[in-house]
N, C-alpha and C. Protein backbone atom coordinates (compact mmCIF):
# COMPACT_ATOMS: atom_id res chain seq x y z
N UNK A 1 135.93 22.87 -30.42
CA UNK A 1 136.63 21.60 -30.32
C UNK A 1 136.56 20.92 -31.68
N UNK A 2 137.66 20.22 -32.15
CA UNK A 2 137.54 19.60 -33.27
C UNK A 2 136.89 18.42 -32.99
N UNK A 3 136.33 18.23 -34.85
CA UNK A 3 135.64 16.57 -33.91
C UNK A 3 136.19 16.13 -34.14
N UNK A 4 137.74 15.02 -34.23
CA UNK A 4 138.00 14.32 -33.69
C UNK A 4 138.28 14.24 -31.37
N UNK A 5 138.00 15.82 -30.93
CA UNK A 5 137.68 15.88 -29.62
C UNK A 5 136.31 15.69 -29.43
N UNK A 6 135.33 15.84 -29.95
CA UNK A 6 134.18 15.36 -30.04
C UNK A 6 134.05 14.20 -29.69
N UNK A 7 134.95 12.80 -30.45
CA UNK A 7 134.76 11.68 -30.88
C UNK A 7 135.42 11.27 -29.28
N UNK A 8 136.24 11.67 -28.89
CA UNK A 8 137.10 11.26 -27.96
C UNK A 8 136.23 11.26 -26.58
N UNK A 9 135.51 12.64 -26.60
CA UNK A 9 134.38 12.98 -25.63
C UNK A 9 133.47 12.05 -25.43
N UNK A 10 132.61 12.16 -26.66
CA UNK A 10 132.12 10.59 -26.74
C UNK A 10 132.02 9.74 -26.42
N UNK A 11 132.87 8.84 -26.74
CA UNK A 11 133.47 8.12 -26.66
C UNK A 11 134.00 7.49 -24.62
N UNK A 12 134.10 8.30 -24.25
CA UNK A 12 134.58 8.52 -22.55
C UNK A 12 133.03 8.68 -22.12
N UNK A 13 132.73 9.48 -22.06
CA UNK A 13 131.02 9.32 -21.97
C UNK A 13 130.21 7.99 -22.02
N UNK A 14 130.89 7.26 -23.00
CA UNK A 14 129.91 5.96 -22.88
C UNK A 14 130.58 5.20 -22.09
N UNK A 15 132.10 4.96 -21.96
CA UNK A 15 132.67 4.21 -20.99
C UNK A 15 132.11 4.37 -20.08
N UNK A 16 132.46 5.72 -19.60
CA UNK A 16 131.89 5.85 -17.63
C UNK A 16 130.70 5.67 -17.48
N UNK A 17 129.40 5.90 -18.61
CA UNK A 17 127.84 5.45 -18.23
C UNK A 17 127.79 3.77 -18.46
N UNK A 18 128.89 3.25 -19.19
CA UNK A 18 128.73 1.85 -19.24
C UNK A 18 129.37 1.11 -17.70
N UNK A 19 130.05 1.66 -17.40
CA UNK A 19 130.95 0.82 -16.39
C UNK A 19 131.29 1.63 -15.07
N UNK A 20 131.04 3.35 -15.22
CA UNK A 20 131.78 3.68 -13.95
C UNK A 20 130.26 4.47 -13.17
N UNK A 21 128.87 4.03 -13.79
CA UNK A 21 127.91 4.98 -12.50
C UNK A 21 126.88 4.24 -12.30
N UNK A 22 127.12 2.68 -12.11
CA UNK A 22 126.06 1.86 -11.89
C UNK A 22 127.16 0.56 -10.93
N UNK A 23 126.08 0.24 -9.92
CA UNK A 23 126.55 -0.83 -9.35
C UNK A 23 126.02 -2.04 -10.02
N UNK A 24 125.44 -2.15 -11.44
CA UNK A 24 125.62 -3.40 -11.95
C UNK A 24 126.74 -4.15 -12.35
N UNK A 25 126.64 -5.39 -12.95
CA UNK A 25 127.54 -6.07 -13.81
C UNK A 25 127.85 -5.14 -14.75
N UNK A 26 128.80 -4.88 -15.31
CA UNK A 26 128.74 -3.86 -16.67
C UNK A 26 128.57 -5.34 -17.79
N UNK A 27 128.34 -4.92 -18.85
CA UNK A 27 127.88 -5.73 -20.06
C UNK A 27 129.15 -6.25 -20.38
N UNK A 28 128.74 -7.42 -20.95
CA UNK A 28 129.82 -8.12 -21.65
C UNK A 28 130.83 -7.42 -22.94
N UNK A 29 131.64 -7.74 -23.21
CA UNK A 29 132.82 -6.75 -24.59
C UNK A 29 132.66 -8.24 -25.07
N UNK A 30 132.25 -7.87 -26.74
CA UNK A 30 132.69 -8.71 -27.62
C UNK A 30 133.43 -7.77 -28.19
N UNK A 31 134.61 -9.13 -28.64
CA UNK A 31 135.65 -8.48 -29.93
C UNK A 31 134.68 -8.22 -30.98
N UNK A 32 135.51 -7.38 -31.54
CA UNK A 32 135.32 -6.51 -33.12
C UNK A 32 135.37 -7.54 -34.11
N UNK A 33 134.10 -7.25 -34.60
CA UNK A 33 134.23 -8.38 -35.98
C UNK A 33 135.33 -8.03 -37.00
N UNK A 34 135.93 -8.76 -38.15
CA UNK A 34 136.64 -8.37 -39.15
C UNK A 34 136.80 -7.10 -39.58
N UNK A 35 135.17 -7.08 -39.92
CA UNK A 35 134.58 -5.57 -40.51
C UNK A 35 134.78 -4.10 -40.08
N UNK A 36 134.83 -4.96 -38.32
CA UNK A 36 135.20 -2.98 -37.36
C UNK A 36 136.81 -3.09 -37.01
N UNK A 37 137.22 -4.06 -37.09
CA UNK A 37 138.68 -3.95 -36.81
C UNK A 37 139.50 -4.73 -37.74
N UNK A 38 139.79 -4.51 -39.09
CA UNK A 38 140.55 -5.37 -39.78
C UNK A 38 142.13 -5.71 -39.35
N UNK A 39 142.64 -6.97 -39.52
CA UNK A 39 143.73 -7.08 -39.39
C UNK A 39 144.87 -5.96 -40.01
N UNK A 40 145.81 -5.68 -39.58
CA UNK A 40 146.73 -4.65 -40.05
C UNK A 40 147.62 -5.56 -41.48
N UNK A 41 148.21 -6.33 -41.35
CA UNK A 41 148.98 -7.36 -42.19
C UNK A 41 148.90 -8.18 -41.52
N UNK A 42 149.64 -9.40 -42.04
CA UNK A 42 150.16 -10.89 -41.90
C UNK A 42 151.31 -10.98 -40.87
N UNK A 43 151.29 -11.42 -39.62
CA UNK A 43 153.05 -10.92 -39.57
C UNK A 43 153.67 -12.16 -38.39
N UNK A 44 154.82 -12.35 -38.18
CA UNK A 44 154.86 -13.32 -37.51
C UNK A 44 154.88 -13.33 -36.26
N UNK A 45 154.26 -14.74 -35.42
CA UNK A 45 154.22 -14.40 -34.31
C UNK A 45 154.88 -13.25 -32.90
N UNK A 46 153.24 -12.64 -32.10
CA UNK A 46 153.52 -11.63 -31.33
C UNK A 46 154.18 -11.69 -29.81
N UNK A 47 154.69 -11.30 -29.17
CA UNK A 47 155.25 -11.95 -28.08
C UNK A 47 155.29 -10.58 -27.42
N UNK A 48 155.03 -10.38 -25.70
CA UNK A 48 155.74 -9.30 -24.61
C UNK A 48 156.66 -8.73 -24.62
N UNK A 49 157.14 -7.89 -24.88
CA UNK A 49 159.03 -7.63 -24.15
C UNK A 49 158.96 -6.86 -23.22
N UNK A 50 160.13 -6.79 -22.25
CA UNK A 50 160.12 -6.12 -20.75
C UNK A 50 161.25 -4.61 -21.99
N UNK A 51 160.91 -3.44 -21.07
CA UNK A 51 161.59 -2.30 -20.81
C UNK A 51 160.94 -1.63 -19.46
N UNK A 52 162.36 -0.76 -20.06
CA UNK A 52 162.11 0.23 -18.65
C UNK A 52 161.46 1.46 -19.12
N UNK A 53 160.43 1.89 -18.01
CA UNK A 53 159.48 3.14 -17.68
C UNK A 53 160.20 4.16 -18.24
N UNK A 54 159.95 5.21 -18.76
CA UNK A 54 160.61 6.53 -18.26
C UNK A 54 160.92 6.80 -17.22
N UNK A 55 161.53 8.24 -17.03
CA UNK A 55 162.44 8.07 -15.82
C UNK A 55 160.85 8.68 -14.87
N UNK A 56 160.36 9.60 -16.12
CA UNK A 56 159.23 10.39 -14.98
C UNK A 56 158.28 9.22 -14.51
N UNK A 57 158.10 7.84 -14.54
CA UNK A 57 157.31 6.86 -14.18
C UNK A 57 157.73 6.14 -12.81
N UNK A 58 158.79 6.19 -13.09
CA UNK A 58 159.53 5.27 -12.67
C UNK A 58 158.99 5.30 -11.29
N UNK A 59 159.02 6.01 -10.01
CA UNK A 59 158.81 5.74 -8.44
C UNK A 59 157.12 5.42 -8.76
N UNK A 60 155.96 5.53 -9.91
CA UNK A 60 154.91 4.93 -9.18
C UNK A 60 155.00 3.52 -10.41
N UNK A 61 155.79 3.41 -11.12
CA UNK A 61 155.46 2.21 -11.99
C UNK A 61 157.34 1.33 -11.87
N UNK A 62 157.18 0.49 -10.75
CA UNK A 62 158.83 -0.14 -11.25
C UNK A 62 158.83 -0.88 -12.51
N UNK A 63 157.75 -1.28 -12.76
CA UNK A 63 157.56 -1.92 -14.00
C UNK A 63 156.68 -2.14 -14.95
N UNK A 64 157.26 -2.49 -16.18
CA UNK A 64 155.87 -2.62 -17.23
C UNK A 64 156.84 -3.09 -18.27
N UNK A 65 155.61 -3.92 -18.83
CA UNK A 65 156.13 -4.86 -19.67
C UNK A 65 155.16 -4.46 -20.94
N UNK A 66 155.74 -4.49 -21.97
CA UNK A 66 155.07 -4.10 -23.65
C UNK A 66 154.83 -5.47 -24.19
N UNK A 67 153.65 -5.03 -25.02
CA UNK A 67 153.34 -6.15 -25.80
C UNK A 67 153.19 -5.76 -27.46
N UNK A 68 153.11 -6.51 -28.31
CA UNK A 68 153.25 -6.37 -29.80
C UNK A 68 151.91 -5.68 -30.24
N UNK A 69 151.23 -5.64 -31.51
CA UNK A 69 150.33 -5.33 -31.72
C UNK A 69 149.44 -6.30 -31.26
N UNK A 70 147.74 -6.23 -30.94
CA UNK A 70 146.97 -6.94 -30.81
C UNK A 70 147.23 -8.55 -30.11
N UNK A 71 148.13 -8.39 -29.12
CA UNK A 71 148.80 -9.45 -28.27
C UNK A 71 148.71 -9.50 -26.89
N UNK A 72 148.54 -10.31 -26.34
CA UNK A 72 148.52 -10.44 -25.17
C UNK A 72 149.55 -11.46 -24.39
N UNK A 73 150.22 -11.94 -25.35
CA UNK A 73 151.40 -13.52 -25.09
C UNK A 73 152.82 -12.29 -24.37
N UNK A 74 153.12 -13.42 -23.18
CA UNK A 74 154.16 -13.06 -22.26
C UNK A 74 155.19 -13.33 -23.54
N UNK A 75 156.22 -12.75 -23.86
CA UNK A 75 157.18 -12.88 -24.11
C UNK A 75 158.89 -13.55 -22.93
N UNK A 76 160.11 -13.79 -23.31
CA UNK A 76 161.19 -14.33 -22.63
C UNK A 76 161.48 -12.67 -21.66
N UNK A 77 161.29 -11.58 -21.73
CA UNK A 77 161.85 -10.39 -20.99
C UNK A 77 160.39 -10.23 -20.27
N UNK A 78 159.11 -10.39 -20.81
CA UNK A 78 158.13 -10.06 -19.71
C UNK A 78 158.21 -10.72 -18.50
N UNK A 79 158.22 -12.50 -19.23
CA UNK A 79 158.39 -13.43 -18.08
C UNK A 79 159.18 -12.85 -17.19
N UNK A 80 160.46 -12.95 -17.66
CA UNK A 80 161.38 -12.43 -16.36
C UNK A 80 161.82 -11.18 -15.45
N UNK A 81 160.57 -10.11 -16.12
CA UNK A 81 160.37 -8.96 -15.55
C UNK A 81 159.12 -9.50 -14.08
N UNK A 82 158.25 -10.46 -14.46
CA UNK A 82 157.19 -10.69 -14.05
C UNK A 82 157.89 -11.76 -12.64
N UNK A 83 158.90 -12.96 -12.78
CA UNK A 83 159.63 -13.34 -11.74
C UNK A 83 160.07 -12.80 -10.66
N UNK A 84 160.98 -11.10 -11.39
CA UNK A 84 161.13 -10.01 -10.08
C UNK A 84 160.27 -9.80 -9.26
N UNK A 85 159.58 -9.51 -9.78
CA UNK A 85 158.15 -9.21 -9.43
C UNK A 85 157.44 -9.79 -8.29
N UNK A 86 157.42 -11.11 -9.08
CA UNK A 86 157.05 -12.16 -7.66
C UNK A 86 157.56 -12.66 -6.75
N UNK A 87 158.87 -12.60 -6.61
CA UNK A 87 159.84 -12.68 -5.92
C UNK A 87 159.47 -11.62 -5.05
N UNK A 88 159.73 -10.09 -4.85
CA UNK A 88 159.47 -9.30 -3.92
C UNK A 88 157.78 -9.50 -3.56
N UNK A 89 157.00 -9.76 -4.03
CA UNK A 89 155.41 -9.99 -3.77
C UNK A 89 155.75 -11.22 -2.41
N UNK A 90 156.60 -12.41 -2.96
CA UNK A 90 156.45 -13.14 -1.86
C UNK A 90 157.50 -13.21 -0.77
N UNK A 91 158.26 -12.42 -1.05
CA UNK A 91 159.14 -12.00 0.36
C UNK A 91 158.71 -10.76 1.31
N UNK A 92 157.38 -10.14 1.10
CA UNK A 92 156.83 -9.10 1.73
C UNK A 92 155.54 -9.44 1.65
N UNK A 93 155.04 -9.82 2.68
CA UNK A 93 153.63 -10.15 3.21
C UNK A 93 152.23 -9.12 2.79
N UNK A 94 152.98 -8.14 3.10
CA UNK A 94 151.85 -6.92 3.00
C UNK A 94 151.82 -6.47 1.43
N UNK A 95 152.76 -6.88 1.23
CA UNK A 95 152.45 -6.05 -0.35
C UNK A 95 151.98 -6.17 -1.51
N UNK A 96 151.29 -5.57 -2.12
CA UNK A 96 150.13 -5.93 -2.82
C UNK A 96 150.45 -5.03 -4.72
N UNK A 97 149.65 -5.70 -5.41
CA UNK A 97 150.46 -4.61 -6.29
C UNK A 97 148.74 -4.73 -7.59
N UNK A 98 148.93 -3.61 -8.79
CA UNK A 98 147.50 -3.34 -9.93
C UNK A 98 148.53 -3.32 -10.49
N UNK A 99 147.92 -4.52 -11.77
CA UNK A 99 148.59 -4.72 -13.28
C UNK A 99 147.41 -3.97 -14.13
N UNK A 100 148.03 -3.10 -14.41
CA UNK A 100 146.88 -2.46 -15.07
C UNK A 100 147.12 -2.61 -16.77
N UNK A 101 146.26 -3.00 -17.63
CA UNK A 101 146.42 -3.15 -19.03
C UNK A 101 146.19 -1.88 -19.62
N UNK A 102 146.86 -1.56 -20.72
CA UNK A 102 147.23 -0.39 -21.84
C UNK A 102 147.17 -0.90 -23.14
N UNK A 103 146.43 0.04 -24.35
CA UNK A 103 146.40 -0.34 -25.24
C UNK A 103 147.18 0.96 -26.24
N UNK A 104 147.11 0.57 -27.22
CA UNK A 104 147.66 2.06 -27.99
C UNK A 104 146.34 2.68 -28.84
N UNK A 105 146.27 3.43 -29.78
CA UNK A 105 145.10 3.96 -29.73
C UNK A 105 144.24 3.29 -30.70
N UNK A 106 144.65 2.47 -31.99
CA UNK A 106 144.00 1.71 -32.56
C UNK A 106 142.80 0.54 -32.21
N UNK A 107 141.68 1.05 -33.01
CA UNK A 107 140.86 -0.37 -32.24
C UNK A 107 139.43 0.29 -31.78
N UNK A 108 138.66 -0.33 -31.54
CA UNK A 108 137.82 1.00 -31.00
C UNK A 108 137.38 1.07 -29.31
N UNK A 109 137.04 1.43 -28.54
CA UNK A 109 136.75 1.60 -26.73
C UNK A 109 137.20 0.34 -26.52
N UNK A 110 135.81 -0.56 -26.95
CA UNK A 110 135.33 -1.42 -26.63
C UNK A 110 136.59 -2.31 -26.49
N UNK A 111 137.02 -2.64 -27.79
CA UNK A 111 137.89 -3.60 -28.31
C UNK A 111 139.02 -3.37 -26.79
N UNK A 112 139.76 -2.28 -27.30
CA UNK A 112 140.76 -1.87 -26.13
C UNK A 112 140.50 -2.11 -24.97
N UNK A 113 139.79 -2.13 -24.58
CA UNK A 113 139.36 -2.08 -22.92
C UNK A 113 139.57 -3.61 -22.61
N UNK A 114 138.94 -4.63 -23.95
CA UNK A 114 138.71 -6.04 -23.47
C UNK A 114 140.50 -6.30 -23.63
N UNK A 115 141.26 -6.19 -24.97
CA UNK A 115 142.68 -6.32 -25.00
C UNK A 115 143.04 -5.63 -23.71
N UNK A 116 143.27 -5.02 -23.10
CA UNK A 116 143.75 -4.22 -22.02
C UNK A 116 143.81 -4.98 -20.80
N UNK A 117 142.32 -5.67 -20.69
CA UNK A 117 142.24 -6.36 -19.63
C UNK A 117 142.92 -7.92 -19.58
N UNK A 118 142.60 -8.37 -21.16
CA UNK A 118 143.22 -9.65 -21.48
C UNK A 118 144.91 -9.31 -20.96
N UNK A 119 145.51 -8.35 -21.11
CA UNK A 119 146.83 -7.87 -20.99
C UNK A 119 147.32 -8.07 -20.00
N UNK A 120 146.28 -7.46 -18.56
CA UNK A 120 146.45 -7.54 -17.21
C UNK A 120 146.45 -9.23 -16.47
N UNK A 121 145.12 -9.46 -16.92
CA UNK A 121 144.99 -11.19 -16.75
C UNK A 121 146.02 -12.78 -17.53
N UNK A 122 147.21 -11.56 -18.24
CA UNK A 122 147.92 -12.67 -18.75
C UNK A 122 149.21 -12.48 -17.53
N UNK A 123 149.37 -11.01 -17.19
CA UNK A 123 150.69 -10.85 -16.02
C UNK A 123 149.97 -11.73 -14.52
N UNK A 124 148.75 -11.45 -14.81
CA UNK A 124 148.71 -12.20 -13.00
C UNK A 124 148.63 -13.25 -13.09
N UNK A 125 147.43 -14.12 -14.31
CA UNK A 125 147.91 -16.00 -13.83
C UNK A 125 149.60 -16.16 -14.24
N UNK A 126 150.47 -15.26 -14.68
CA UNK A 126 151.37 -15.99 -14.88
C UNK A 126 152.27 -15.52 -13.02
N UNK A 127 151.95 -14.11 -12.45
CA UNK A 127 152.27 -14.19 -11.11
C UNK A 127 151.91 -15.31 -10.00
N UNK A 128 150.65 -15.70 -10.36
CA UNK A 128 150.03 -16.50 -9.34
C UNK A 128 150.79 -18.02 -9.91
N UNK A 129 151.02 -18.59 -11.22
CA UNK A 129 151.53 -19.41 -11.14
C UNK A 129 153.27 -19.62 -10.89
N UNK A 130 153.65 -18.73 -10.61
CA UNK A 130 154.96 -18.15 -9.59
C UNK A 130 154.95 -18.47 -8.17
N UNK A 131 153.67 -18.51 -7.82
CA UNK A 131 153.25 -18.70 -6.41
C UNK A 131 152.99 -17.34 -5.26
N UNK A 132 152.31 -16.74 -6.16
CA UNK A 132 151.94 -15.47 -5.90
C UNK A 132 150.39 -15.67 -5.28
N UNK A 133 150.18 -15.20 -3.95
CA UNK A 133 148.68 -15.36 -3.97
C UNK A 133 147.83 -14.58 -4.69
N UNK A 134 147.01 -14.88 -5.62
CA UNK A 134 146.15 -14.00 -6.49
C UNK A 134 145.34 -12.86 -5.29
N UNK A 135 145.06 -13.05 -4.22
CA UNK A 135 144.31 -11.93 -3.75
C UNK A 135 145.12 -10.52 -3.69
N UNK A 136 146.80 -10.80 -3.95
CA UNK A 136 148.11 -9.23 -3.88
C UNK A 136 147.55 -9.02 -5.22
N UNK A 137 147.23 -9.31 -6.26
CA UNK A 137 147.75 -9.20 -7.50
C UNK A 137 145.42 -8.40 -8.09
N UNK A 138 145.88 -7.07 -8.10
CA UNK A 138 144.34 -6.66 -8.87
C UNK A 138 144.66 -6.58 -10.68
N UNK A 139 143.70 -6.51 -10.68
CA UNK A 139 143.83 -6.24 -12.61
C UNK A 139 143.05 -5.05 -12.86
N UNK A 140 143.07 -4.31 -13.77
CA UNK A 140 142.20 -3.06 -14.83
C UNK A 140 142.84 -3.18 -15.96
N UNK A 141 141.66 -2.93 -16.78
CA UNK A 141 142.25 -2.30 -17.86
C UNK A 141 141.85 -0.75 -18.29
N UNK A 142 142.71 -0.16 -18.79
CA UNK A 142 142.52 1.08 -19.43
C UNK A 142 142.63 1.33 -20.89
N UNK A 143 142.51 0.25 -21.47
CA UNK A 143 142.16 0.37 -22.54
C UNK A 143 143.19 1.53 -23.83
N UNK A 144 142.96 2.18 -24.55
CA UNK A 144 143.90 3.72 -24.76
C UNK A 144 143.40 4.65 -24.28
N UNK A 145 143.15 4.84 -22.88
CA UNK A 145 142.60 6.11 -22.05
C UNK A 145 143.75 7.31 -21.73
N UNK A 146 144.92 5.84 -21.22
CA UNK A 146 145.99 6.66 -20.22
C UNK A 146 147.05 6.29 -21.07
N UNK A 147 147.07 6.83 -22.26
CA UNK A 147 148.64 6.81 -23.07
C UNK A 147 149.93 7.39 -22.55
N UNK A 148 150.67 6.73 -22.47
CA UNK A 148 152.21 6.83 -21.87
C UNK A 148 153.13 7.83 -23.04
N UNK A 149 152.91 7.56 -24.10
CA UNK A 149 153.81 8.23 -24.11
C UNK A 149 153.24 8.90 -25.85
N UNK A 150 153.43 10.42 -26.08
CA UNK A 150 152.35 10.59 -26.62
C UNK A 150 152.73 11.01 -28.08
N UNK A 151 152.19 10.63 -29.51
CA UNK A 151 152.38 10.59 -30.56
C UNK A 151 150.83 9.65 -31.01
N UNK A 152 151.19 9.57 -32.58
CA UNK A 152 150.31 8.95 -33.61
C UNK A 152 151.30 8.06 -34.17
N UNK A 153 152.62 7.90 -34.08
CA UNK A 153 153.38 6.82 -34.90
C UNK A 153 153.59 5.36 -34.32
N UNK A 154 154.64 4.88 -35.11
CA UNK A 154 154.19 3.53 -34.71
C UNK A 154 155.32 3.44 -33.10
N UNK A 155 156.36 3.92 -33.14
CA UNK A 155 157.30 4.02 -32.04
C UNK A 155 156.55 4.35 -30.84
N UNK A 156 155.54 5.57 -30.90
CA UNK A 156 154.74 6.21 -29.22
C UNK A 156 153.57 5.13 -29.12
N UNK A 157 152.89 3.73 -30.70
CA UNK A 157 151.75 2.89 -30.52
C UNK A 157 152.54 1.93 -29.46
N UNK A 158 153.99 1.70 -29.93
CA UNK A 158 154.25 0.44 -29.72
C UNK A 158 154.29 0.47 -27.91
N UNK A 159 155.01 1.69 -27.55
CA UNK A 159 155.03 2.01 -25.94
C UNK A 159 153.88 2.48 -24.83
N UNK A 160 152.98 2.32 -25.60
CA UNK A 160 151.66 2.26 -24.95
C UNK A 160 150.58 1.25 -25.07
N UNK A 161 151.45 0.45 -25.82
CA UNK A 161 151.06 -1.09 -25.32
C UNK A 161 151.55 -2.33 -24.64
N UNK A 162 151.63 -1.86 -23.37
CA UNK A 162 151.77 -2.31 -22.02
C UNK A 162 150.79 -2.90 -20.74
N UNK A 163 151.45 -3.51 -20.14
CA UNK A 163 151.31 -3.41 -18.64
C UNK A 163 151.99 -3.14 -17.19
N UNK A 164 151.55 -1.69 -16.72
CA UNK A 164 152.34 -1.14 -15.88
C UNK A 164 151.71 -1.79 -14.70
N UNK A 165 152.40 -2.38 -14.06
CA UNK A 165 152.86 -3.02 -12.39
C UNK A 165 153.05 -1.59 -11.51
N UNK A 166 152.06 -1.59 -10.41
CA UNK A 166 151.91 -0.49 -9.65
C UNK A 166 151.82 -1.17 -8.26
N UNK A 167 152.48 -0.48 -7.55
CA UNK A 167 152.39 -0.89 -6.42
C UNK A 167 151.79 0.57 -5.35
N UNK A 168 150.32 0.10 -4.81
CA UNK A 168 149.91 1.24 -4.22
C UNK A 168 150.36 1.99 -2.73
């Protein structure tokens, strides 16, 4: 295995002993100081935009909304991807739906996992303030675990920084 599979191994290894084989609290995520995650450039404000899934997504994800680099702000197409949304949430009683957060691969576990989740927790208070009851609406993040769509450039970073709306 090369090590950058090494690193990746790793790396997953400490996630799941940090968070997936103990019934504790898992530990707090601080952001990355300057030093472990420098800013990329200067650039002007980041905002959401709504697209559509691939087609192979599409029956378990109707939706997902992208976000810019290192952003978590709803943009004018998330919002109104996120309205649909709540609209069918509150015309169907039973139905329940996981905003799950995505990062792209920059950044390190840690960092990603907390952006990921910040990602998820920006689609649901903005569902619940729709008038969505927060108990339909779960959150995760996945951090860059489950990349969508797969490359090293900036076109496959930008589409795997999302939040896919799942309905189980």
């Amino acid at each position: 295995m090369k090590a950058h599979g090494w690193f990746v191994l790793s790396c997953l290894v400490s996630v799941v002993s940090a968070f997936g084989c103990s019934h504790q609290t898992p530990p707090a995520v601080q952001a990355p100081t300057a030093a472990e995650n420098p800013p990329a450039t200067k650039a002007a404000p980041v905002v959401a935009r709504a697209e559509t899934p691939p087609p192979t997504m599409q029956s378990k994800n109707p939706a997902s909304i992208y976000f810019d680099f290192d952003s978590s702000l709803l943009g004018d197409g998330a919002r109104d991807t996120l309205a649909k949304v709540a609209t069918k949430l509150k015309d169907h009683d039973a139905t329940a739906i996981s905003v799950q957060g995505n990062c792209d691969e920059l950044g390190t576990v840690e960092y990603n996992l907390a952006l990921g989740q910040q990602r998820a927790d920006a689609a649901k208070q903005y569902l619940v303030r729709m008038g969505v009851d927060p108990h339909k609406v779960q959150t995760a993040s996945y951090g860059s675990q489950r990349p969508l769509y797969p490359g090293h450039d900036d076109s496959s970073r930008a589409k795997n920084r999302r939040d896919d709306i799942v309905y189980p």
